[in-house]
PDB file of N, CA and C in Angstrom:
ATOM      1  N   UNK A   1     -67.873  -3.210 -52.795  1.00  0.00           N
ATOM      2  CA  UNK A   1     -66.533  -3.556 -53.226  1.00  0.00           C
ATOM      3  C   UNK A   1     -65.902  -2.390 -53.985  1.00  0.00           C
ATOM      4  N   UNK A   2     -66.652  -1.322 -54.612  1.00  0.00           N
ATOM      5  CA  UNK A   2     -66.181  -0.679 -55.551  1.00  0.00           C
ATOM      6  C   UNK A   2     -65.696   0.494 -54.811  1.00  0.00           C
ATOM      7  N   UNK A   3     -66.367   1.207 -53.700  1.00  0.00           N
ATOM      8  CA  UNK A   3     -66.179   1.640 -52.592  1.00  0.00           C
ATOM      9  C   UNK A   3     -65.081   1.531 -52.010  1.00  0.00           C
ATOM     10  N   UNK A   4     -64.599   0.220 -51.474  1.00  0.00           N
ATOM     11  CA  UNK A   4     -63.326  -0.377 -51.266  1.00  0.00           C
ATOM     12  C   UNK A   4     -62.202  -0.025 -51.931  1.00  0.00           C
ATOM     13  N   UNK A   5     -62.462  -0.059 -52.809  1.00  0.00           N
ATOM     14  CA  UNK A   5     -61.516   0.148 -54.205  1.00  0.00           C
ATOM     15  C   UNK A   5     -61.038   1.500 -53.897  1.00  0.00           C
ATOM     16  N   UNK A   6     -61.834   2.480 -54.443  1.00  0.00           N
ATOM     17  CA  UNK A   6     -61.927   3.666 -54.292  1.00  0.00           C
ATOM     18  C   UNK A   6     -61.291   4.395 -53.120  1.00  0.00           C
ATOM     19  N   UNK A   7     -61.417   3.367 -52.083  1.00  0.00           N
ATOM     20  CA  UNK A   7     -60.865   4.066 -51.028  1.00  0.00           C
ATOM     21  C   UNK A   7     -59.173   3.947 -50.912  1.00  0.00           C
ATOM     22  N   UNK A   8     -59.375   3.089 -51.145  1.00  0.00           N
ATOM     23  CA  UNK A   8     -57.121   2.297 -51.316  1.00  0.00           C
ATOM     24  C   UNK A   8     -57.009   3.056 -52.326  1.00  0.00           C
ATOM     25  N   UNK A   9     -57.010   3.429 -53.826  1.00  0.00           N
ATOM     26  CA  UNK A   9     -56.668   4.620 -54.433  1.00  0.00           C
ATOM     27  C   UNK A   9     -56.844   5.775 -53.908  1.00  0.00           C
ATOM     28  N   UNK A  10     -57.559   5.953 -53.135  1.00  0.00           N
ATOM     29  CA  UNK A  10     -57.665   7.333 -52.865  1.00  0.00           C
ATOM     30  C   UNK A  10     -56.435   7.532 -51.995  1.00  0.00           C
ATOM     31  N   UNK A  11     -56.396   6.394 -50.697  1.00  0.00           N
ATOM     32  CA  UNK A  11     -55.607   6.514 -49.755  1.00  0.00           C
ATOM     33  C   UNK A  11     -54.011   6.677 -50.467  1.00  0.00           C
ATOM     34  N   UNK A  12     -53.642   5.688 -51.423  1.00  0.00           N
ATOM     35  CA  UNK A  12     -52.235   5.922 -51.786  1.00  0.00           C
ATOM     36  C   UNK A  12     -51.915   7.465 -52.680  1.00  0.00           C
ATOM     37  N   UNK A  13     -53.167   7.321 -53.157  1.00  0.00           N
ATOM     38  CA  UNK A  13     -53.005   8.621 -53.743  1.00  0.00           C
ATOM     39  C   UNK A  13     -52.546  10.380 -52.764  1.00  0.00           C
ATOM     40  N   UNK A  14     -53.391  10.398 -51.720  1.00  0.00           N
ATOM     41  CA  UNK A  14     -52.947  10.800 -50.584  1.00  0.00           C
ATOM     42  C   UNK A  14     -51.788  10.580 -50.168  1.00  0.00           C
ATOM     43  N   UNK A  15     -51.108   9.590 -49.923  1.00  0.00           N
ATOM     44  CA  UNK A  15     -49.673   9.057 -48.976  1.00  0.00           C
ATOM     45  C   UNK A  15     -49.004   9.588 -49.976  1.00  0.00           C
ATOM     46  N   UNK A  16     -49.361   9.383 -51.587  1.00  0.00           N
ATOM     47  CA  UNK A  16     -47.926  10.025 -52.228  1.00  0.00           C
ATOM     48  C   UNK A  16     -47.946  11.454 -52.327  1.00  0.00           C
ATOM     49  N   UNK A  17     -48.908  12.169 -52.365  1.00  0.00           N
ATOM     50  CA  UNK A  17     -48.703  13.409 -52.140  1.00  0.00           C
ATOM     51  C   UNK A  17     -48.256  14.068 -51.221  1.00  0.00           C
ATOM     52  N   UNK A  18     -48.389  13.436 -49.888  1.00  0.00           N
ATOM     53  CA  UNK A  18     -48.406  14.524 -48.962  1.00  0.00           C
ATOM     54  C   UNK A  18     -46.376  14.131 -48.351  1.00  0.00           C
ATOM     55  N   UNK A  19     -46.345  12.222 -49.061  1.00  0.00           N
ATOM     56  CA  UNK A  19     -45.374  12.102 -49.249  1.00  0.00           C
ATOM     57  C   UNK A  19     -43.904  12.442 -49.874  1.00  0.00           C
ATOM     58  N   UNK A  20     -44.309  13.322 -51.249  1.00  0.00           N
ATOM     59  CA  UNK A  20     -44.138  14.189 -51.932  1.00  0.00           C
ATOM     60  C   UNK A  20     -43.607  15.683 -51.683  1.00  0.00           C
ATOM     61  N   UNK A  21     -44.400  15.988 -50.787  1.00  0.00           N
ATOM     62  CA  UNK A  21     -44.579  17.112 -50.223  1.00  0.00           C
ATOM     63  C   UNK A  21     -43.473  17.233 -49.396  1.00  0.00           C
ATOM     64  N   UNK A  22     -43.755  16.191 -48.069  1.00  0.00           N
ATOM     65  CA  UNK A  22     -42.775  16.155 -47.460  1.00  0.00           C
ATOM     66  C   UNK A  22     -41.051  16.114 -47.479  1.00  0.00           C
ATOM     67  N   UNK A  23     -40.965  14.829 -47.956  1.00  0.00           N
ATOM     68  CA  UNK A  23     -39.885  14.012 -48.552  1.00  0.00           C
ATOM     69  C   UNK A  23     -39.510  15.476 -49.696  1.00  0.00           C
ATOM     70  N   UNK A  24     -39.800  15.688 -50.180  1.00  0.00           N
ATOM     71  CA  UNK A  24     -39.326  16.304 -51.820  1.00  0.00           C
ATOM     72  C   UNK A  24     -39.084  17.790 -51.270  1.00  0.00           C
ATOM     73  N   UNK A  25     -39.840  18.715 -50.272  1.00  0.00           N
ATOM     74  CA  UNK A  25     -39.823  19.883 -50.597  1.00  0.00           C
ATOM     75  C   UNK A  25     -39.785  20.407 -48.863  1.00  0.00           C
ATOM     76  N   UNK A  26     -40.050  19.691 -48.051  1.00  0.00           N
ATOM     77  CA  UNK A  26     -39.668  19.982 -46.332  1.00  0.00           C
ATOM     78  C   UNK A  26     -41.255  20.648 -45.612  1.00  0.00           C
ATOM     79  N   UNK A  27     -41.893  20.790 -46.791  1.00  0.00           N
ATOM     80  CA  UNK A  27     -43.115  21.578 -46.521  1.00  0.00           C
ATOM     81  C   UNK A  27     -44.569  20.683 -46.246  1.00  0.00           C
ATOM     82  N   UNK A  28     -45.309  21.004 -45.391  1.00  0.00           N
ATOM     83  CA  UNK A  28     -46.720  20.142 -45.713  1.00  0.00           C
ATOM     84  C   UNK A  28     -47.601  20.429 -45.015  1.00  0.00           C
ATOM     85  N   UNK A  29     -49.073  19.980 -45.720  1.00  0.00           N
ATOM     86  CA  UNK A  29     -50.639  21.148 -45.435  1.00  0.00           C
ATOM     87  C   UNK A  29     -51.007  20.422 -44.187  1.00  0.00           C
ATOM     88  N   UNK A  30     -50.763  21.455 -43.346  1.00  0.00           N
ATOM     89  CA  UNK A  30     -51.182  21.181 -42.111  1.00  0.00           C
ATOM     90  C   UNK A  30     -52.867  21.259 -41.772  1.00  0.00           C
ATOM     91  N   UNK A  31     -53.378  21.241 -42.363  1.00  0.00           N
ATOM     92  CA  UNK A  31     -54.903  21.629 -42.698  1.00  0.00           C
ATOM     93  C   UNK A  31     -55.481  20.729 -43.310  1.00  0.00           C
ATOM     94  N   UNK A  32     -55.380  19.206 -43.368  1.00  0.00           N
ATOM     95  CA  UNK A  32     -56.100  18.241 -44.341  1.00  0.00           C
ATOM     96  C   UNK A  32     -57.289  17.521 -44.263  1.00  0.00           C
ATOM     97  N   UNK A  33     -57.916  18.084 -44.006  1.00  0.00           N
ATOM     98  CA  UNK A  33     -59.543  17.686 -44.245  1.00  0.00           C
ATOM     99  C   UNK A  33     -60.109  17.576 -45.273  1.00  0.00           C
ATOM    100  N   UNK A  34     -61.350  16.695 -44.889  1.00  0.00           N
ATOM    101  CA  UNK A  34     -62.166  16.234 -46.589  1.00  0.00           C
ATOM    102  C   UNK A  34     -62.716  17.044 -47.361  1.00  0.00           C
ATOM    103  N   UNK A  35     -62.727  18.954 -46.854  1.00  0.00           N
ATOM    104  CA  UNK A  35     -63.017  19.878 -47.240  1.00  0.00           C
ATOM    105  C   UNK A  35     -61.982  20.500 -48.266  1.00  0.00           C
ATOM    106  N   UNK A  36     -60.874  20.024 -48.099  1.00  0.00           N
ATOM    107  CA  UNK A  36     -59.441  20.765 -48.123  1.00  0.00           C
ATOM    108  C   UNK A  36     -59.026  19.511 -49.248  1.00  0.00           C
ATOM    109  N   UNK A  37     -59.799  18.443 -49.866  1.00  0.00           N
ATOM    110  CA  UNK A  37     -58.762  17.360 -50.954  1.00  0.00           C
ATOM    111  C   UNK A  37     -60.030  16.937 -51.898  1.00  0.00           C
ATOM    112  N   UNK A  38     -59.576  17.597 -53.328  1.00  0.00           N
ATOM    113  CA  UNK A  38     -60.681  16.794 -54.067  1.00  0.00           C
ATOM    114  C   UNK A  38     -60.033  15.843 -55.104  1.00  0.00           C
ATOM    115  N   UNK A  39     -61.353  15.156 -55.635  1.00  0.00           N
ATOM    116  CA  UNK A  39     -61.046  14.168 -56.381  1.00  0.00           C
ATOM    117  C   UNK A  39     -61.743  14.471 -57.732  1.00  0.00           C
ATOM    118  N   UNK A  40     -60.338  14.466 -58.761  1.00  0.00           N
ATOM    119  CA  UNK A  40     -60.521  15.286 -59.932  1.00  0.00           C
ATOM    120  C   UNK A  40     -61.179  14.105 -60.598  1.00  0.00           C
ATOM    121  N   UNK A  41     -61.833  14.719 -62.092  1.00  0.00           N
ATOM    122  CA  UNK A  41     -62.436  13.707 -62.764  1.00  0.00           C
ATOM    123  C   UNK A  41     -61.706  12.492 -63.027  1.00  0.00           C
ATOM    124  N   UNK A  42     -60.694  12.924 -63.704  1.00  0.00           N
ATOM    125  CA  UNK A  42     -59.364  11.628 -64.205  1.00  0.00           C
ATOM    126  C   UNK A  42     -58.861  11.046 -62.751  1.00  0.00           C
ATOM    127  N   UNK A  43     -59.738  11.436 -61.777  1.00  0.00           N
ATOM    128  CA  UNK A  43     -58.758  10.275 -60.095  1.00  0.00           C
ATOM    129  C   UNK A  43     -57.782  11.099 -59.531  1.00  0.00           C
ATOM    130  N   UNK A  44     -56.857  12.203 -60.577  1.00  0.00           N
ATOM    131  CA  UNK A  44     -55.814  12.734 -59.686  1.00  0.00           C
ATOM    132  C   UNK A  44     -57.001  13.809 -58.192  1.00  0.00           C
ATOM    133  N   UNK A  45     -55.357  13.719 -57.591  1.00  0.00           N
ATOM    134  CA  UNK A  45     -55.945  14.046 -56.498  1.00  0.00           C
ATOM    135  C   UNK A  45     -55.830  15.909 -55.895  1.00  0.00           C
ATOM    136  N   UNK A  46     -56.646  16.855 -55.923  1.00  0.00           N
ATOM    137  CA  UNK A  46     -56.202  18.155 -55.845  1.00  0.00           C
ATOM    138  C   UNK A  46     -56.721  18.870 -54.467  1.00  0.00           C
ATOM    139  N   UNK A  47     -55.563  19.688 -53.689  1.00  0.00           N
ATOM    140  CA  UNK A  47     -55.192  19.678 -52.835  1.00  0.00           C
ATOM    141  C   UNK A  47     -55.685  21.285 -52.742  1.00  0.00           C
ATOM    142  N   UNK A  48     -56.853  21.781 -51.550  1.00  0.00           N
ATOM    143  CA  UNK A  48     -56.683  23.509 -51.449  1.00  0.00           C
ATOM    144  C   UNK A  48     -56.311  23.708 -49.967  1.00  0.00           C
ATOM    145  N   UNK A  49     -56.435  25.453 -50.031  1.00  0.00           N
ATOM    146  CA  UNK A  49     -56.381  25.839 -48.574  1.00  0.00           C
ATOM    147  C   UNK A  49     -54.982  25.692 -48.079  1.00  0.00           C
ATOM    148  N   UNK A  50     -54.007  25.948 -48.517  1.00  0.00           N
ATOM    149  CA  UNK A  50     -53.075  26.565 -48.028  1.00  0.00           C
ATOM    150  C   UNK A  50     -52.225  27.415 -47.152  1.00  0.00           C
ATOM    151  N   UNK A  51     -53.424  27.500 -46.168  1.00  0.00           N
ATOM    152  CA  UNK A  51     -53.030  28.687 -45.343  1.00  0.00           C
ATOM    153  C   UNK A  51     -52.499  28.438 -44.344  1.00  0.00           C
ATOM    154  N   UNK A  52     -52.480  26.844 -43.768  1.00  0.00           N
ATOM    155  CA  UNK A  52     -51.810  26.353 -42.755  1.00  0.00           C
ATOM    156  C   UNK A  52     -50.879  25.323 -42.941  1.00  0.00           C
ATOM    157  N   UNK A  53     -49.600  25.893 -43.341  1.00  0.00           N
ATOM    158  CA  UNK A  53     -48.097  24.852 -43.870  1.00  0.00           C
ATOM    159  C   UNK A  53     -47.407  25.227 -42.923  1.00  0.00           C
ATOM    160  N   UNK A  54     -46.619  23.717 -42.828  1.00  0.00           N
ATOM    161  CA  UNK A  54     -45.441  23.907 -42.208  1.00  0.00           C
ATOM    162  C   UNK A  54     -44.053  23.546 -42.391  1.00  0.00           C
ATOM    163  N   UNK A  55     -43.093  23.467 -42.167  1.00  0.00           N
ATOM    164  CA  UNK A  55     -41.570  22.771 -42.375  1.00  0.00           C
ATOM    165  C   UNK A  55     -41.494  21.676 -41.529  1.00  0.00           C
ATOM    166  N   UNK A  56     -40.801  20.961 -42.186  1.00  0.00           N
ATOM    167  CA  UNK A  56     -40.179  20.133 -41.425  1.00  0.00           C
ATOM    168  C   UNK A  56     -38.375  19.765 -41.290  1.00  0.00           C
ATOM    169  N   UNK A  57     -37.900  20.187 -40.506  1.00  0.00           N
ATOM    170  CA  UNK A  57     -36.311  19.973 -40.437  1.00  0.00           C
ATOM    171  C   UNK A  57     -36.013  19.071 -41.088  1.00  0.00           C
ATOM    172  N   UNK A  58     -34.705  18.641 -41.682  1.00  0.00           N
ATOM    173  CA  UNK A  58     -33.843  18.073 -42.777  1.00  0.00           C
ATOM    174  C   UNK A  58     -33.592  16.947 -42.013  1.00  0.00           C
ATOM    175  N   UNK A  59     -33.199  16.936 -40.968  1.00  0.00           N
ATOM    176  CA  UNK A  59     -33.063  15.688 -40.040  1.00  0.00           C
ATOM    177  C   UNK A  59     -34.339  15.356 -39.657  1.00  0.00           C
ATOM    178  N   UNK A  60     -35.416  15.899 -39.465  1.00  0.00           N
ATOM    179  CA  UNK A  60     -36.860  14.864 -39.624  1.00  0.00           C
ATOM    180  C   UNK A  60     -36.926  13.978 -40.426  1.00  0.00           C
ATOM    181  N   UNK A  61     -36.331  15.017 -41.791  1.00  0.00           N
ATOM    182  CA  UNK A  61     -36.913  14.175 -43.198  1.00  0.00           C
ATOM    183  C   UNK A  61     -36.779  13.249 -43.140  1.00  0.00           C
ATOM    184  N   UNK A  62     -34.645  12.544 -42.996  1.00  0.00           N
ATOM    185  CA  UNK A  62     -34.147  11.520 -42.849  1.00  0.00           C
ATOM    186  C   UNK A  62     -34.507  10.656 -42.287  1.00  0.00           C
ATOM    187  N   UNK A  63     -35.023  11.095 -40.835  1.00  0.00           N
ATOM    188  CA  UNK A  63     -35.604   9.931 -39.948  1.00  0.00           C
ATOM    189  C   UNK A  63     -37.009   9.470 -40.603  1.00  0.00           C
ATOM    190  N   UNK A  64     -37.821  10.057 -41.306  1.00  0.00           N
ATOM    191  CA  UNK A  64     -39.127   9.718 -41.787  1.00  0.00           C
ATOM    192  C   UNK A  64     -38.881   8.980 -43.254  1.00  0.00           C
ATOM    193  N   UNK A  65     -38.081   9.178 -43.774  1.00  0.00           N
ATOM    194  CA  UNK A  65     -37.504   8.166 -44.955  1.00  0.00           C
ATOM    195  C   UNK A  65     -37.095   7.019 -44.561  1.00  0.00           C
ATOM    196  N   UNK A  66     -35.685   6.925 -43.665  1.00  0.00           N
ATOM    197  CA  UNK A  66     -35.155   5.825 -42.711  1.00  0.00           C
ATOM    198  C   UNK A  66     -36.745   4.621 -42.317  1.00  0.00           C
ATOM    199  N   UNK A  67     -37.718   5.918 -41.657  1.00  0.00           N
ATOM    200  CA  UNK A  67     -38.871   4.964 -40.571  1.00  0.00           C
ATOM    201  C   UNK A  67     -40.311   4.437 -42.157  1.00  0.00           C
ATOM    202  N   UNK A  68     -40.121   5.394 -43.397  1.00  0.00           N
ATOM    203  CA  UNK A  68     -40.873   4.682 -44.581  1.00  0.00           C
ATOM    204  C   UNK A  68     -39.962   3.289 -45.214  1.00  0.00           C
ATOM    205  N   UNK A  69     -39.254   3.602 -45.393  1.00  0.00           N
ATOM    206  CA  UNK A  69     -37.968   2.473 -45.981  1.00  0.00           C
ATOM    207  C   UNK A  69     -38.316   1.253 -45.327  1.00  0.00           C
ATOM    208  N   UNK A  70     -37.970   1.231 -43.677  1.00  0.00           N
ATOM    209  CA  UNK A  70     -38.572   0.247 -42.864  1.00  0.00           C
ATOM    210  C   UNK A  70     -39.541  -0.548 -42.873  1.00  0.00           C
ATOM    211  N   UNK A  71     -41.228   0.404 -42.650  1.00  0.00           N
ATOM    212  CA  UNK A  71     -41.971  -0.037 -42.802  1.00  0.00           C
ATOM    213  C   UNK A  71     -42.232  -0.470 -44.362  1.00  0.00           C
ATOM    214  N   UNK A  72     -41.846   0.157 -45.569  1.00  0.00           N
ATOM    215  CA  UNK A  72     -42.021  -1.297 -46.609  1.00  0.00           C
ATOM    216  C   UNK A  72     -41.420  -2.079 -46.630  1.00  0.00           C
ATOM    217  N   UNK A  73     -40.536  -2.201 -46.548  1.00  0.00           N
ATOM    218  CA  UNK A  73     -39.431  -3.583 -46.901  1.00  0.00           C
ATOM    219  C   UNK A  73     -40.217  -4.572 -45.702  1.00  0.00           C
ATOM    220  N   UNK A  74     -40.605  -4.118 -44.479  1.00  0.00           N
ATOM    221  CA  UNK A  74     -41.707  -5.294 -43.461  1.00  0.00           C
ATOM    222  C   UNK A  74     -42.622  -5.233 -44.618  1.00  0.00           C
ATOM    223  N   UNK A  75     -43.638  -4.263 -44.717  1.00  0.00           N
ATOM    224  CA  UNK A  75     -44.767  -4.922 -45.453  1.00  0.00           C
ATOM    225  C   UNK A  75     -44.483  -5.604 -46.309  1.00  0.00           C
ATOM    226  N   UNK A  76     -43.650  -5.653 -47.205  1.00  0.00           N
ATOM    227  CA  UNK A  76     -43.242  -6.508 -48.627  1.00  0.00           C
ATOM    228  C   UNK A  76     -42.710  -7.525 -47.728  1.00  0.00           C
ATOM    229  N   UNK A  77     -41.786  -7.723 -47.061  1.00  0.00           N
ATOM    230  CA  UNK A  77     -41.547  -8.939 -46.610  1.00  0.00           C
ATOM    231  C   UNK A  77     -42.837  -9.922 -46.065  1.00  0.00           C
ATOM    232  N   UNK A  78     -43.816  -9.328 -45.321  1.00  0.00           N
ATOM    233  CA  UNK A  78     -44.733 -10.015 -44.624  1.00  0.00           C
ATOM    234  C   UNK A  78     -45.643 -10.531 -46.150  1.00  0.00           C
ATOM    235  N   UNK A  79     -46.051  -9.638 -46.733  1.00  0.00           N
ATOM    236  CA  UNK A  79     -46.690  -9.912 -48.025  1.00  0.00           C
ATOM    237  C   UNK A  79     -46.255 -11.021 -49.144  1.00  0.00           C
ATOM    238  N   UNK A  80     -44.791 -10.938 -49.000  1.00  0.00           N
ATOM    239  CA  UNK A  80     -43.912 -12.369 -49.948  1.00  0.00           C
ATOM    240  C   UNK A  80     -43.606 -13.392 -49.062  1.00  0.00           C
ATOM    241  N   UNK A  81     -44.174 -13.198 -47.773  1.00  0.00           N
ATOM    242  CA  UNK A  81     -43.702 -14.614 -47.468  1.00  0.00           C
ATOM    243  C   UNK A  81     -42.294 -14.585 -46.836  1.00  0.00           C
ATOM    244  N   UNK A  82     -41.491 -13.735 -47.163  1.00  0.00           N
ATOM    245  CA  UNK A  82     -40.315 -13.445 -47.008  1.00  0.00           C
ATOM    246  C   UNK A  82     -39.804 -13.709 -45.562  1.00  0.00           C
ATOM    247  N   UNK A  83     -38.582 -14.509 -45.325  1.00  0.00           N
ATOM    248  CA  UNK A  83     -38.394 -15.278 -43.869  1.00  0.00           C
ATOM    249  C   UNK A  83     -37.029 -15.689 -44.005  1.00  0.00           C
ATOM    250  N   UNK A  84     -35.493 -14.742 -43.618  1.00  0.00           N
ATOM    251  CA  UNK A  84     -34.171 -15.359 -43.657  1.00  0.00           C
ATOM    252  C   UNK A  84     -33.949 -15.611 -42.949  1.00  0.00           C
TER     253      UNK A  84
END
């Protein structure tokens, strides 16, 4: 169970970074392997290997915000029950 745990923090912890990354700055590590992401003492999450980034166009971004936006407002809806 603790395992479990560990893994859903880890995972969101991941989505917001690379979410971060994306969304915030157009850039992101094209290189992400379990070699390439550690897990600091305090849980944050630290990121090496840099050598393979890329951009992503301004009109990607939008559409990948637009297609995150989406998919929560479903998950939160499916999760509350939610039904108009």
């Amino acid at each position: 169970m603790q395992a479990k745990a560990f893994g859903r923090k880890l995972l969101g912890a991941l989505t917001e970074a690379f979410g971060k990354t994306i969304l915030g700055t157009g850039f992101f590590h094209a290189d992400p392997h379990p070699g390439n992401v550690f897990v600091l003492d305090d849980g944050r999450i630290g990121l090496i290997d840099f050598g393979q980034v890329k951009q992503v166009r301004i009109a990607a971004i939008y559409i990948y915000i637009y297609i995150y936006m989406y998919i929560y407002v479903y998950i939160y809806r499916e999760r509350e029950g939610y039904n108009p």
